[in-house]
Protein backbone atom coordinates (compact mmCIF):
# COMPACT_ATOMS: atom_id res chain seq x y z
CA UNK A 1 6.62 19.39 -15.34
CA UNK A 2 6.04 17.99 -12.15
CA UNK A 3 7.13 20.02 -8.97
CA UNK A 4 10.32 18.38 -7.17
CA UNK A 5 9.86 16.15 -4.07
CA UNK A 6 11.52 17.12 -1.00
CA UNK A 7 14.05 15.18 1.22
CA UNK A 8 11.30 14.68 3.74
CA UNK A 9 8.98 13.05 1.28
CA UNK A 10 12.19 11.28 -0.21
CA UNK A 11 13.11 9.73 2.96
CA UNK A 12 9.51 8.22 3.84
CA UNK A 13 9.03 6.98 0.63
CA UNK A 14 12.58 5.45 0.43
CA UNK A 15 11.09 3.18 3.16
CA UNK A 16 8.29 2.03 1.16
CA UNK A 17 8.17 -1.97 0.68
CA UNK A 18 8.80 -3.32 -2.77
CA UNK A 19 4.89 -3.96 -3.37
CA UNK A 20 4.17 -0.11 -1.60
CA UNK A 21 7.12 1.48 -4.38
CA UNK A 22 5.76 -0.51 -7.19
CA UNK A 23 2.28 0.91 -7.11
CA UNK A 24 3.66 4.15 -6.09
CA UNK A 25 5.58 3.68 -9.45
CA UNK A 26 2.95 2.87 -11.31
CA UNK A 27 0.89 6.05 -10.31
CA UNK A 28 3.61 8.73 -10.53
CA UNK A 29 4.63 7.82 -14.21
CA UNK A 30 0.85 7.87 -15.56
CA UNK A 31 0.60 11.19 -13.20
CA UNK A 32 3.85 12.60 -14.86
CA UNK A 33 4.00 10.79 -17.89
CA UNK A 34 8.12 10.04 -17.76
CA UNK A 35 9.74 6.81 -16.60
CA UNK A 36 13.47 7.95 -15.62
CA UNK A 37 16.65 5.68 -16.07
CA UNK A 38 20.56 6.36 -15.32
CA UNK A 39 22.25 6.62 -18.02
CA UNK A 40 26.57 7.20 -19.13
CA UNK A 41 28.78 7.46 -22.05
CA UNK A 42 28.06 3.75 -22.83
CA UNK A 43 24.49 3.82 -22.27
CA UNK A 44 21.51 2.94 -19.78
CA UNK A 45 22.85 1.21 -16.50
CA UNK A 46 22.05 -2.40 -15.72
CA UNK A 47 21.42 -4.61 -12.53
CA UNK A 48 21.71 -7.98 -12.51
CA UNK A 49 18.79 -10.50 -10.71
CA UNK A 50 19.09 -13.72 -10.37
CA UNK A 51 19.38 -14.98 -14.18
CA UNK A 52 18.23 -11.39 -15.24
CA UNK A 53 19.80 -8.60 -16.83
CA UNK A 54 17.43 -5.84 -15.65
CA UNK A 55 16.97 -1.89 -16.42
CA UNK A 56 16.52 -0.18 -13.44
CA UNK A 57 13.66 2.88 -13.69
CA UNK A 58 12.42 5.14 -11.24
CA UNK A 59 9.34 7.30 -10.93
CA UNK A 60 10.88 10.40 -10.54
CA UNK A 61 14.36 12.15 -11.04
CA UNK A 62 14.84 12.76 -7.46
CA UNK A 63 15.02 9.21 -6.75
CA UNK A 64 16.90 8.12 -10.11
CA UNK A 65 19.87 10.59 -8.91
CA UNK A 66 20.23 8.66 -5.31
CA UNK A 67 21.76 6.23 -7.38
CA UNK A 68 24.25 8.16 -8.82
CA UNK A 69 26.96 7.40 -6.28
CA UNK A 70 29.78 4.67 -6.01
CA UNK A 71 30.08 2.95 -9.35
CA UNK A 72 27.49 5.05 -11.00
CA UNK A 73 28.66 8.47 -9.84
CA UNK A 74 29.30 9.69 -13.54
CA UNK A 75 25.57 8.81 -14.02
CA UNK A 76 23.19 11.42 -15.21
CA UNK A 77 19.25 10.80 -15.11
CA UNK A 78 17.58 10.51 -18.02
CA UNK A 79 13.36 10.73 -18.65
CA UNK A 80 11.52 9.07 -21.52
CA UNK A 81 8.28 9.83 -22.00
CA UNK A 82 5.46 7.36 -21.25
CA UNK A 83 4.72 7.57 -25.16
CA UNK A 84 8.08 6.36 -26.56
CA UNK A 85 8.75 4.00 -23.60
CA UNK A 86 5.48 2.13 -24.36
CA UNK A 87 6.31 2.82 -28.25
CA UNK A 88 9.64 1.97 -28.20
CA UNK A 89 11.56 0.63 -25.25
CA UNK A 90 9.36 -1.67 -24.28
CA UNK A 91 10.14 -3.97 -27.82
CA UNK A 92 13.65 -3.17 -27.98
CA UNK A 93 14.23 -4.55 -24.34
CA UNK A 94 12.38 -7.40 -25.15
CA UNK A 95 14.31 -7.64 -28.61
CA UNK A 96 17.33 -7.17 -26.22
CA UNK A 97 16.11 -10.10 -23.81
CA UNK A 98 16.03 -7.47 -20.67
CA UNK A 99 13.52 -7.31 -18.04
CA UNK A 100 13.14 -4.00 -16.01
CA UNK A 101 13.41 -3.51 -11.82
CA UNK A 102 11.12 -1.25 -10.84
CA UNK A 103 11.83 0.90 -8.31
CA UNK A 104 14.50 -0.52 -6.64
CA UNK A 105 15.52 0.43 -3.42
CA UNK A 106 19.10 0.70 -1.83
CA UNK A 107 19.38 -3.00 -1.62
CA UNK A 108 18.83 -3.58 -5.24
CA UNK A 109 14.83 -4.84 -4.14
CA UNK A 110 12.09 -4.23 -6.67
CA UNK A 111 9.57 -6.04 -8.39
CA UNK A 112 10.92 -7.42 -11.44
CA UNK A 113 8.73 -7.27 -15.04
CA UNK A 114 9.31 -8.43 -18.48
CA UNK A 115 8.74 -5.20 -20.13
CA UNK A 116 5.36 -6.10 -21.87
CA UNK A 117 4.21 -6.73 -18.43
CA UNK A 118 5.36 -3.30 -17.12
CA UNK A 119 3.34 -1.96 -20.13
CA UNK A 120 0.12 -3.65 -19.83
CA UNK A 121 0.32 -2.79 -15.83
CA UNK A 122 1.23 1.37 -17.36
CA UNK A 123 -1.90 1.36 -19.85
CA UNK A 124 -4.14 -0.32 -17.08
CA UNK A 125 -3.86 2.50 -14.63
CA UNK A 126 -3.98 4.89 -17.86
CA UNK A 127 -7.55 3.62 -18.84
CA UNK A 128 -8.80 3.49 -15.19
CA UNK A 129 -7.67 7.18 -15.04
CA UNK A 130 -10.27 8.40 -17.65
């Protein structure tokens, strides 16, 4: 289980640009092996981009819970393992005709994926690990 981040660490990375949170995205969830969502009574929560529906995920609980404010106060964060997320989310969002923001930051920025890209860019760090 990875060790919690503190506020200080929070707060500089919270200023990262979208490129800077993507790859720092990338490396946490192969590191910890959990991609984290928000998640309710009715489900995962949802942004909207442009034409996209889109499933916000975060790195790491600590930033998944500075979204739970406002309209998504009742939200609780939830991790899924890098396994089932590569086994199973990524072809029932794509079944579901979602694409996933990674990352985003308080102004609803992140780089948007169709999920099989999000999993090709996962299992590319994953093999340049070993």
């Amino acid at each position: 289980m990875p060790s919690p981040i503190d506020k200080k660490t929070l707060n500089e990375i919270e200023k990262y640009t979208t490129e800077q949170r993507f790859k720092y995205f990338i490396t946490e969830v192969q590191s910890n092996g959990e991609v984290w969502i928000l998640t309710d009574e009715h489900g995962c929560m949802m942004l909207n981009s442009d034409d996209e529906d889109c499933v916000p995920v975060w790195p790491n609980e600590e930033f998944a819970n500075t979204w739970a404010t406002d309209d998504w106060v009742l939200c609780k964060a939830e991790a899924i393992s890098l396994e089932v997320w590569l086994s199973r989310w990524t072809i029932g969002l794509e079944e579901d005709e979602l694409s996933v923001v990674i990352f985003p930051d308080h102004n609803e920025e992140g780089v948007v994926l169709y999920p099989n890209e999000l999993s090709n860019d996962l299992q590319k760090k994953k093999h340049k690990k070993r």
